[in-house]
PDB file of N, CA and C in Angstrom:
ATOM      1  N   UNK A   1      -9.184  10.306 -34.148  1.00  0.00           N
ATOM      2  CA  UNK A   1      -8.268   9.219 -33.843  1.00  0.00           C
ATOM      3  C   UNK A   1      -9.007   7.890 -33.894  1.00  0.00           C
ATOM      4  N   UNK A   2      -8.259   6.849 -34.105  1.00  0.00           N
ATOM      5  CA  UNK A   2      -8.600   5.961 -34.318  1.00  0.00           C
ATOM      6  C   UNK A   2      -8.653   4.946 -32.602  1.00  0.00           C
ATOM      7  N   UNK A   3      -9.776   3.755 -32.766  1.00  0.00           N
ATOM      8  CA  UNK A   3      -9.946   3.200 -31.618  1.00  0.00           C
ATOM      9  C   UNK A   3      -8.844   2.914 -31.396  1.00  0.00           C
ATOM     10  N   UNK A   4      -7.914   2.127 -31.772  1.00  0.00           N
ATOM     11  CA  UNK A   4      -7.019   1.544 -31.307  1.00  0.00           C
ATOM     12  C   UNK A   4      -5.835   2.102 -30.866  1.00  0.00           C
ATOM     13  N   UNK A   5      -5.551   3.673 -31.564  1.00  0.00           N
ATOM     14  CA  UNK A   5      -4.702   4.352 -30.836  1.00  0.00           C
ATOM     15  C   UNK A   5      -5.292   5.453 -29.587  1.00  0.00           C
ATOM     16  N   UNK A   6      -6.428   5.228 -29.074  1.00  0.00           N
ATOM     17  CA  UNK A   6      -7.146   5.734 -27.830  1.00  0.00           C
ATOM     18  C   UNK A   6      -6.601   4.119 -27.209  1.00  0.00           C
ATOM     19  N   UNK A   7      -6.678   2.908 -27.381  1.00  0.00           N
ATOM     20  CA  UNK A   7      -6.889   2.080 -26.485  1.00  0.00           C
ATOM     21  C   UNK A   7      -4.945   2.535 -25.955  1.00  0.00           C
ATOM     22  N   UNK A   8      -4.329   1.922 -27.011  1.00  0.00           N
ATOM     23  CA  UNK A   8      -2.930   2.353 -26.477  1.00  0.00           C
ATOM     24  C   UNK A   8      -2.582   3.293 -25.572  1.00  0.00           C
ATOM     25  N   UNK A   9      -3.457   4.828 -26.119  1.00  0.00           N
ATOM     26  CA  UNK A   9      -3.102   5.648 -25.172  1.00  0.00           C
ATOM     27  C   UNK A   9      -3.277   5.487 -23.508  1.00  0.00           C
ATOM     28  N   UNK A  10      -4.769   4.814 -23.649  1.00  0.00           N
ATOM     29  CA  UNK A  10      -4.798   3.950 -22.543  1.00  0.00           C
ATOM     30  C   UNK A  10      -4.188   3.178 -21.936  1.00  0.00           C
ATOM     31  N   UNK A  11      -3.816   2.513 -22.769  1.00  0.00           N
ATOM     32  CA  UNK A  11      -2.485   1.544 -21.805  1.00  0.00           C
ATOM     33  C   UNK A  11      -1.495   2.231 -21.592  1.00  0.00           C
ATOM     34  N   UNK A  12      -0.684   3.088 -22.350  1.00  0.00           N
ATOM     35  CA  UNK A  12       0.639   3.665 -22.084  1.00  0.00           C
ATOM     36  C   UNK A  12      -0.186   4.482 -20.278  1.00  0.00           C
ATOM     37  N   UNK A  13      -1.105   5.343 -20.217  1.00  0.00           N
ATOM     38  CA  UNK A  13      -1.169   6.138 -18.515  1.00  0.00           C
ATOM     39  C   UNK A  13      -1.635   4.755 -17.990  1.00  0.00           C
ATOM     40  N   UNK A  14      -2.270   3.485 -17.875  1.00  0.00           N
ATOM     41  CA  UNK A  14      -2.344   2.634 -16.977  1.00  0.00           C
ATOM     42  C   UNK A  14      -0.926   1.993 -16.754  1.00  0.00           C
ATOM     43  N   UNK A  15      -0.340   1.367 -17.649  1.00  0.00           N
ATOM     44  CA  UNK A  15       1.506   1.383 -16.995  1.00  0.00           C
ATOM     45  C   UNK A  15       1.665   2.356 -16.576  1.00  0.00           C
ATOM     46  N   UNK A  16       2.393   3.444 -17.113  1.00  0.00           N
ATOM     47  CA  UNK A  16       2.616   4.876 -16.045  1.00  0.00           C
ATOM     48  C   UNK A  16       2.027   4.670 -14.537  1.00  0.00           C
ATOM     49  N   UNK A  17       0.682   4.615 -14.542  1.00  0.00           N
ATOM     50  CA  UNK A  17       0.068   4.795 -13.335  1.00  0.00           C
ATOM     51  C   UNK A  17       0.619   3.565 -12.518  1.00  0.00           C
ATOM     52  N   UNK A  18       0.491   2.085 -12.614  1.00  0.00           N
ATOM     53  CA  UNK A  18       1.210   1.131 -12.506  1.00  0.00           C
ATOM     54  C   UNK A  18       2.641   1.413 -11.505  1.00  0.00           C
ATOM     55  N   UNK A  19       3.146   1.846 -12.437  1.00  0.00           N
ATOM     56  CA  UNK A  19       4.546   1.950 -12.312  1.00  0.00           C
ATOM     57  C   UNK A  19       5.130   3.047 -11.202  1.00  0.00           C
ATOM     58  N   UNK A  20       4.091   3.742 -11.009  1.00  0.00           N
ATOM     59  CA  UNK A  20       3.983   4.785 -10.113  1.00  0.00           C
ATOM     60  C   UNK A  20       3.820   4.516  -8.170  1.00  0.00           C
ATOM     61  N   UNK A  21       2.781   3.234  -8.695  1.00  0.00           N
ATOM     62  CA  UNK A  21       2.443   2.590  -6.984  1.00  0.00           C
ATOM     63  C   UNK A  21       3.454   2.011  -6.781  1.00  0.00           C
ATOM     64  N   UNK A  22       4.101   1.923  -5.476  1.00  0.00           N
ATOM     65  CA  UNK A  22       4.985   1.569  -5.026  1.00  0.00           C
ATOM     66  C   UNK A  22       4.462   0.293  -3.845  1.00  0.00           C
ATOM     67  N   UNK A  23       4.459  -0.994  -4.004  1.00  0.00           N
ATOM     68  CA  UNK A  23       3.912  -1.898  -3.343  1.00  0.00           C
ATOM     69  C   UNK A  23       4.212  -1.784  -1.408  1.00  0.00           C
ATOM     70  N   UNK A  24       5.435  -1.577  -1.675  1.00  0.00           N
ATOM     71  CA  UNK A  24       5.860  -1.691   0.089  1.00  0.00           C
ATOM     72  C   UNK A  24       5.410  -0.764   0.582  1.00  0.00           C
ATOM     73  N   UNK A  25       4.850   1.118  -0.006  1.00  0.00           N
ATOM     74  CA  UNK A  25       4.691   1.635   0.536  1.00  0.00           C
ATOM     75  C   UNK A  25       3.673   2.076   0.665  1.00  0.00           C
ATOM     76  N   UNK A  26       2.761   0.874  -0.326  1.00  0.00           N
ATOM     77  CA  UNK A  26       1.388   0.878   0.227  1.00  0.00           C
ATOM     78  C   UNK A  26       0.892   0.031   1.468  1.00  0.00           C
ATOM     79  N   UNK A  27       1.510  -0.634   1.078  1.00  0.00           N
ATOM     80  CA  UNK A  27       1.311  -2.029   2.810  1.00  0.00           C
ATOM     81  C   UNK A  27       2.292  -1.453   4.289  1.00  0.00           C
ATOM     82  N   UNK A  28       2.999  -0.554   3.642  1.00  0.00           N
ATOM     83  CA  UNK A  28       3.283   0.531   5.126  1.00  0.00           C
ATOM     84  C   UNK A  28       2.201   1.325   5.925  1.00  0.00           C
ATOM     85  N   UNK A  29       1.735   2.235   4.789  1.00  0.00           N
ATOM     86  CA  UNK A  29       0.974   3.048   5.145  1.00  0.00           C
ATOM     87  C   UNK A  29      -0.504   1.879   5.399  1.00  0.00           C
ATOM     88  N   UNK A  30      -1.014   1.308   4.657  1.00  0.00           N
ATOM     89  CA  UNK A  30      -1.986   0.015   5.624  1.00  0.00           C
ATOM     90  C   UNK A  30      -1.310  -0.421   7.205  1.00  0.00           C
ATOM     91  N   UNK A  31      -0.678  -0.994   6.905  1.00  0.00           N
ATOM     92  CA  UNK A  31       0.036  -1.376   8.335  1.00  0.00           C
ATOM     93  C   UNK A  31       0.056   0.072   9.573  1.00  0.00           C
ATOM     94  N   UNK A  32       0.507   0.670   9.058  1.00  0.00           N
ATOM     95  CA  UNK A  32       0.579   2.134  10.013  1.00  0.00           C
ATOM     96  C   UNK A  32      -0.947   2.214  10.470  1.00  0.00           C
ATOM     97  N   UNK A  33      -1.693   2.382   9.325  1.00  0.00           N
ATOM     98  CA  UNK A  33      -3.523   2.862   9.633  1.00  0.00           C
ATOM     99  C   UNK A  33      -4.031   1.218  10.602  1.00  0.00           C
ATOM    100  N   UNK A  34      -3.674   0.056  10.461  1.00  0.00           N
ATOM    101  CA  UNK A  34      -4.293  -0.247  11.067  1.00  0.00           C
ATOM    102  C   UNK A  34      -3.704   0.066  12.406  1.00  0.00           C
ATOM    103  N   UNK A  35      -2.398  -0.041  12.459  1.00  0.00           N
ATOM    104  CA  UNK A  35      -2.347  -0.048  14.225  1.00  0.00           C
ATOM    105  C   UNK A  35      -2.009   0.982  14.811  1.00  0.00           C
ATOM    106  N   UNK A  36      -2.043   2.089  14.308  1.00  0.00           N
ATOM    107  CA  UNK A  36      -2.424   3.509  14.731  1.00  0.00           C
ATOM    108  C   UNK A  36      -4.130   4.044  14.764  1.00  0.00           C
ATOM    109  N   UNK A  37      -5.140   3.289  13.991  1.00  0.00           N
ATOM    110  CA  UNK A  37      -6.501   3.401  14.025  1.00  0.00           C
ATOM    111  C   UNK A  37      -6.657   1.887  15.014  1.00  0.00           C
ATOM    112  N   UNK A  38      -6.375   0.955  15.633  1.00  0.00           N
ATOM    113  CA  UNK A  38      -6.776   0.197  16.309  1.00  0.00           C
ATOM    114  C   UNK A  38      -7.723  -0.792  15.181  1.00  0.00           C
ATOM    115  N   UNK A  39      -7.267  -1.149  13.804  1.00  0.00           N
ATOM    116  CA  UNK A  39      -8.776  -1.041  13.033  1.00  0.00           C
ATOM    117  C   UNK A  39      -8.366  -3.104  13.547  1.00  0.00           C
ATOM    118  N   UNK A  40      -9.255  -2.911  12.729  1.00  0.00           N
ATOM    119  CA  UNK A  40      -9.404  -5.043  13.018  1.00  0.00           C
ATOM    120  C   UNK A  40      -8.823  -5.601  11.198  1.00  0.00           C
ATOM    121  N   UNK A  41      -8.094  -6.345  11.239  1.00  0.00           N
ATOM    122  CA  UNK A  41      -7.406  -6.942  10.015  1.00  0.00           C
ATOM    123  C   UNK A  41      -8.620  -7.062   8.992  1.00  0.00           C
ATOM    124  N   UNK A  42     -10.100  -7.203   9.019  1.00  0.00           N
ATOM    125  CA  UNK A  42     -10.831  -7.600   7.673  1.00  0.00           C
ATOM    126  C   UNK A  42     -10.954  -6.329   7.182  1.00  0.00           C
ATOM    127  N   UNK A  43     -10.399  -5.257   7.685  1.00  0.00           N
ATOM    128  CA  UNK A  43     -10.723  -3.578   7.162  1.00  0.00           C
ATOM    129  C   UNK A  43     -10.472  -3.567   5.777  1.00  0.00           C
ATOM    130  N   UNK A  44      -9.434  -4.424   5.325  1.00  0.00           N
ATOM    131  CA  UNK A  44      -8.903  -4.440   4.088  1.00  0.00           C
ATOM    132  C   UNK A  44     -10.337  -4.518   2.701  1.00  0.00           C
ATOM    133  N   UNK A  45     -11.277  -5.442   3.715  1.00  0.00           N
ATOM    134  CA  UNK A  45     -12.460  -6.198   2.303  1.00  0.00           C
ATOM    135  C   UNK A  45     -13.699  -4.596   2.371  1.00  0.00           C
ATOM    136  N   UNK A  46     -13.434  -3.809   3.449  1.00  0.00           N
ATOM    137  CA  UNK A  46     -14.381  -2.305   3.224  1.00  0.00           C
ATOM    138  C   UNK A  46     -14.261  -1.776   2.117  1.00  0.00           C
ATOM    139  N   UNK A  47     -15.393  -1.962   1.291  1.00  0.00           N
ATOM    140  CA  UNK A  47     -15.712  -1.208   0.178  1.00  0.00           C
ATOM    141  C   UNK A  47     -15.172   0.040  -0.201  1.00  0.00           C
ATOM    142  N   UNK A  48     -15.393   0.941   1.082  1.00  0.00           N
ATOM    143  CA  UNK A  48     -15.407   2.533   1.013  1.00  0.00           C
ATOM    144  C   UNK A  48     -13.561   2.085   1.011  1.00  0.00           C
ATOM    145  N   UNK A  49     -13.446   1.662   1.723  1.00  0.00           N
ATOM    146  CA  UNK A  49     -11.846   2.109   1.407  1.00  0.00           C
ATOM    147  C   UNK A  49     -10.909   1.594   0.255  1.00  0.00           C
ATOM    148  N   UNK A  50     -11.477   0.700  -0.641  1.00  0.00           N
ATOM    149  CA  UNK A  50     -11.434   0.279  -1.892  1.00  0.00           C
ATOM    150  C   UNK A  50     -12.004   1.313  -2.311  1.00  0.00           C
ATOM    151  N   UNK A  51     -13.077   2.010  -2.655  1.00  0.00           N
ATOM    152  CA  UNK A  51     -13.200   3.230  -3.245  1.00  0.00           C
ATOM    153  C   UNK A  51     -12.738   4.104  -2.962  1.00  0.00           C
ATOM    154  N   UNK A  52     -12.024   4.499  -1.708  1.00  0.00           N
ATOM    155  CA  UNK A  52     -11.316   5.694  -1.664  1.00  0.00           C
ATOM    156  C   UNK A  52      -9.906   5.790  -2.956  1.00  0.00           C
ATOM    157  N   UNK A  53      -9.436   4.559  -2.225  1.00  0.00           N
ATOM    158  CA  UNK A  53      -8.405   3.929  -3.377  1.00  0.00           C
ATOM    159  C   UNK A  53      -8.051   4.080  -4.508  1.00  0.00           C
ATOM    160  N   UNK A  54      -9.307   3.571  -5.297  1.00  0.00           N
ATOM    161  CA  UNK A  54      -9.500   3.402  -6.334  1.00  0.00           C
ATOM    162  C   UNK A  54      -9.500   4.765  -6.733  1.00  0.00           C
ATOM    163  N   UNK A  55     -10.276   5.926  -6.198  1.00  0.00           N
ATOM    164  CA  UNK A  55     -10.771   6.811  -6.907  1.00  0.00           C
ATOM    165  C   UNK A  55      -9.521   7.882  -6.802  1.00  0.00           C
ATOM    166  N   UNK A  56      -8.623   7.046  -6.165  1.00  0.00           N
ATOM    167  CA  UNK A  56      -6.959   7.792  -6.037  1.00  0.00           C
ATOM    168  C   UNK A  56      -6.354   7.812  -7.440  1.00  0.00           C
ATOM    169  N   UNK A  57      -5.990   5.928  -7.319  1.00  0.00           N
ATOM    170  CA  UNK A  57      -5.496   5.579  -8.363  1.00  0.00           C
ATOM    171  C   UNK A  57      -6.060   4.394  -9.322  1.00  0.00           C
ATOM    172  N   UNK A  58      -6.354   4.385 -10.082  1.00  0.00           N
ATOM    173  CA  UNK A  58      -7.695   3.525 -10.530  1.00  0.00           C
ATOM    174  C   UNK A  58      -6.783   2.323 -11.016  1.00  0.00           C
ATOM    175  N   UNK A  59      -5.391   2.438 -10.997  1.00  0.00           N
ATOM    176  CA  UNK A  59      -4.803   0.921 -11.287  1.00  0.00           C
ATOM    177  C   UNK A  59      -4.154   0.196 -10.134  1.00  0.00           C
ATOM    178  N   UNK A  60      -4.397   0.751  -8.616  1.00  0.00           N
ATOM    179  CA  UNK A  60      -4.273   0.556  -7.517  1.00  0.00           C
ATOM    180  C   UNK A  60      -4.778  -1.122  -6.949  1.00  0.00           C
ATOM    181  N   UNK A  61      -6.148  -1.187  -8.175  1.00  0.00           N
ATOM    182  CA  UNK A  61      -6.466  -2.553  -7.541  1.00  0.00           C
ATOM    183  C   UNK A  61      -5.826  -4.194  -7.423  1.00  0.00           C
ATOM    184  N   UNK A  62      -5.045  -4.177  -8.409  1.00  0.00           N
ATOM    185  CA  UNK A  62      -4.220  -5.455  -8.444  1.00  0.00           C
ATOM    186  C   UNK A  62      -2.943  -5.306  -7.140  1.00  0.00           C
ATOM    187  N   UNK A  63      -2.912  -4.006  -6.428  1.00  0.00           N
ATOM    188  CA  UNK A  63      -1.595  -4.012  -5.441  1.00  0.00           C
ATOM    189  C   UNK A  63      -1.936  -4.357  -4.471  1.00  0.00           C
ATOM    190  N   UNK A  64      -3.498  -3.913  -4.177  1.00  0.00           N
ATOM    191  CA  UNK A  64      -4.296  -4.345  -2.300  1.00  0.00           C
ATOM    192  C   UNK A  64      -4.389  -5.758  -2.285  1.00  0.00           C
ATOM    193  N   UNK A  65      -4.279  -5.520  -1.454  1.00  0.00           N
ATOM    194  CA  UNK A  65      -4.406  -6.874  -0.521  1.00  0.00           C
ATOM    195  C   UNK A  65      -5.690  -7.546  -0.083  1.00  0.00           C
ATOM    196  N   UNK A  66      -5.875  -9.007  -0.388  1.00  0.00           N
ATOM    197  CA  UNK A  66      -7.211  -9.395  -0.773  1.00  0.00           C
ATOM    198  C   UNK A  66      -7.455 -10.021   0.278  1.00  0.00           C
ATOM    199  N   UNK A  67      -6.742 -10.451   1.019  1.00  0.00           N
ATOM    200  CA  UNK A  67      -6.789 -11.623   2.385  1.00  0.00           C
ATOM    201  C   UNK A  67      -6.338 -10.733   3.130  1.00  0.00           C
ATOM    202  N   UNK A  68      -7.748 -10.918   4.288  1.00  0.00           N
ATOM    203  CA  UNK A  68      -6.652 -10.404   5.935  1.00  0.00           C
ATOM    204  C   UNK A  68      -5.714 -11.239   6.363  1.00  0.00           C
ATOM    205  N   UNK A  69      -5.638 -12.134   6.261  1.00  0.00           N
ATOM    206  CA  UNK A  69      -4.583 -13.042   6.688  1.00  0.00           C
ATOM    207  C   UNK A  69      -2.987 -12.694   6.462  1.00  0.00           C
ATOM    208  N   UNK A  70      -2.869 -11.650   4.982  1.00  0.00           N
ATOM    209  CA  UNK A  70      -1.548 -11.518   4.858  1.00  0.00           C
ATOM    210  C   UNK A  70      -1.232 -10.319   5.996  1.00  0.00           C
ATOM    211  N   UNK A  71      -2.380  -9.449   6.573  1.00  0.00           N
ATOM    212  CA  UNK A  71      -2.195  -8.527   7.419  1.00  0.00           C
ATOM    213  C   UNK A  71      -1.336  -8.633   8.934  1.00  0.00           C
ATOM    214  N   UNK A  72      -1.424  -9.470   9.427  1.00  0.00           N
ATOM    215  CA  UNK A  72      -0.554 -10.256  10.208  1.00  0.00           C
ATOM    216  C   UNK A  72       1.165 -10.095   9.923  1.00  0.00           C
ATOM    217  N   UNK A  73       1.095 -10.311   9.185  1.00  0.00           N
ATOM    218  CA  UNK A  73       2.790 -10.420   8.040  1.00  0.00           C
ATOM    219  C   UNK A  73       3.101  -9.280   7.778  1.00  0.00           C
ATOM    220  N   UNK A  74       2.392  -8.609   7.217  1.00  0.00           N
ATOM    221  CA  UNK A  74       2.884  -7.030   6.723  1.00  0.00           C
ATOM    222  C   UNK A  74       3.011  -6.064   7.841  1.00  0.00           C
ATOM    223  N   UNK A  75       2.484  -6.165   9.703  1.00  0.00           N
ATOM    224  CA  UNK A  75       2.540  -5.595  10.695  1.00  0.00           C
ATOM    225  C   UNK A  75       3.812  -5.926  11.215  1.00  0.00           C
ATOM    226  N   UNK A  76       4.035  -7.341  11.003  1.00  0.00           N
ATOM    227  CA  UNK A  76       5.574  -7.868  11.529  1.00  0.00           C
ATOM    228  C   UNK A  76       6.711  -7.358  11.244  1.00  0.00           C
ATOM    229  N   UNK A  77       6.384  -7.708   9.582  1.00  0.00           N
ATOM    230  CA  UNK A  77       7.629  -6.958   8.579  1.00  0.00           C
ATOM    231  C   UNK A  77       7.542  -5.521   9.295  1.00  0.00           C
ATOM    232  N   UNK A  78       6.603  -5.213   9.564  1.00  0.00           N
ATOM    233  CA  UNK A  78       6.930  -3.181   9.645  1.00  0.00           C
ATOM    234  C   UNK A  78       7.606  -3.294  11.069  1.00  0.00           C
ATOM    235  N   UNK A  79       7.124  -4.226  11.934  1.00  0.00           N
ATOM    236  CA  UNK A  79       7.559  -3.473  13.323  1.00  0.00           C
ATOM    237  C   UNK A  79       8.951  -4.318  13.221  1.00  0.00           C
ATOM    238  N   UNK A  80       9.547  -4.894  12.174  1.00  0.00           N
ATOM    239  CA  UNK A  80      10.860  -5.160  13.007  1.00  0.00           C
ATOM    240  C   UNK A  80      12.197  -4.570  12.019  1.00  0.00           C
ATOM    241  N   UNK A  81      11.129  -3.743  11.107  1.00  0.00           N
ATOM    242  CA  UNK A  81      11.789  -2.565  10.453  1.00  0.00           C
ATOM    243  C   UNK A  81      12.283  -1.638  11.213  1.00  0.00           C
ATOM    244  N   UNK A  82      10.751  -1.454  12.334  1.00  0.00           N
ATOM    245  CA  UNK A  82      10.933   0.246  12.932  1.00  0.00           C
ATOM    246  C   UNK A  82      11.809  -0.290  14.416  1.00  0.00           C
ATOM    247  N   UNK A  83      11.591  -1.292  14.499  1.00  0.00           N
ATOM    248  CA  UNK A  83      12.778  -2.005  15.929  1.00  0.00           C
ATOM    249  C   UNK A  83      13.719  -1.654  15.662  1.00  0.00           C
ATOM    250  N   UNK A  84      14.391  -1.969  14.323  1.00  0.00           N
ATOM    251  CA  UNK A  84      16.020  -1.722  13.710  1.00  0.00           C
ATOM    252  C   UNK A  84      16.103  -0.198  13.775  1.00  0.00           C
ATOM    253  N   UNK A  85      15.853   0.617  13.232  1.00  0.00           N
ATOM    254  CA  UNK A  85      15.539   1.963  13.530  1.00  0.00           C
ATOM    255  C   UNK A  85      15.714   2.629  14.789  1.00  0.00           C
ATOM    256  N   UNK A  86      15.115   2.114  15.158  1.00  0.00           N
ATOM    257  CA  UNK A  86      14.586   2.903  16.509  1.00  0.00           C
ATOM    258  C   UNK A  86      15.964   2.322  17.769  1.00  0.00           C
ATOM    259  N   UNK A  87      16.591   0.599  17.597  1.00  0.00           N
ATOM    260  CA  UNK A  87      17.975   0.746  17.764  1.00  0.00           C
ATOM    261  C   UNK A  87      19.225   1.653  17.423  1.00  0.00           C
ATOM    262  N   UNK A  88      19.047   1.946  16.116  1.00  0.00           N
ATOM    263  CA  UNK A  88      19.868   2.464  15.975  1.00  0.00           C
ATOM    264  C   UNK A  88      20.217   3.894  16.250  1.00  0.00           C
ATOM    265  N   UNK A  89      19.047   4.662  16.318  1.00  0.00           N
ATOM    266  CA  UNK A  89      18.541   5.764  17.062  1.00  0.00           C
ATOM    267  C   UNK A  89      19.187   5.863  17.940  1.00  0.00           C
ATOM    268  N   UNK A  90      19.046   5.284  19.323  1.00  0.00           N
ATOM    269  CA  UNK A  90      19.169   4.682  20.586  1.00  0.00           C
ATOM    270  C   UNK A  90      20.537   4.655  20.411  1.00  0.00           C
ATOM    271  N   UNK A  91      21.587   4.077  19.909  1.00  0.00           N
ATOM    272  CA  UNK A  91      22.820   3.624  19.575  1.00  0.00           C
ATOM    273  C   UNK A  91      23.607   4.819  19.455  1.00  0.00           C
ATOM    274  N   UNK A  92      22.769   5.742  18.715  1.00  0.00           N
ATOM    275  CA  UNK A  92      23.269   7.200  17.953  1.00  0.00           C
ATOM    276  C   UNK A  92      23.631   8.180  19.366  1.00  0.00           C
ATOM    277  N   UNK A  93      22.050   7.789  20.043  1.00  0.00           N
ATOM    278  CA  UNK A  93      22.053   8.849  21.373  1.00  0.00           C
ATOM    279  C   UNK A  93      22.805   8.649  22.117  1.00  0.00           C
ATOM    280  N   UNK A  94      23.385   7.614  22.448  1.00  0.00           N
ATOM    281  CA  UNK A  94      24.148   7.056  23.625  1.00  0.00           C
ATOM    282  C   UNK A  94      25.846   7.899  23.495  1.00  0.00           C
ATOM    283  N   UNK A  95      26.173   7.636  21.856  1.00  0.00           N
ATOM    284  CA  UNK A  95      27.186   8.456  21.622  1.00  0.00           C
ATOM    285  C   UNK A  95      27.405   9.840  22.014  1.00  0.00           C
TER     286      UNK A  95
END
């Protein structure tokens, strides 16, 4: 085969793979690990867990999150997800 149809092939499984990560439900499951591990918001810039990552999904890196700062935001968004939830729960039982 020729280089250029190896590079394609390449690109066609990096879209695939792409297309596969699901953004919100990676910054869930972050959000969950930090405040179920107690971890501290710069956990995000740990190497090892960029390599765990990576060695998951190797087109994973453009989805993480580069600033702790957005970590703040993405804990909010979750807990007033699981507030609504967890009302309505509550709402269900009462019935």
């Amino acid at each position: 085969m020729s280089k250029e149809l190896y590079y394609y092939k390449d690109l066609e499984k990096d879209t695939l793979l792409t297309s596969l990560v699901k953004k919100d439900i990676v910054f869930k499951a972050l959000a969950c690990l930090i405040i179920a591990r107690n971890l501290l918001y710069n956990y995000i810039k740990w190497l090892e867990l960029y390599s765990l990552l990576i060695i998951y999904n190797l087109v994973i890196n453009p989805i993480l999150i580069n600033s702790y700062t957005t970590i703040p935001f993405i804990i909010k968004q979750s807990y007033k997800e699981h507030k609504e939830e967890v009302k309505a729960k509550m709402r269900d039982l009462e019935h």
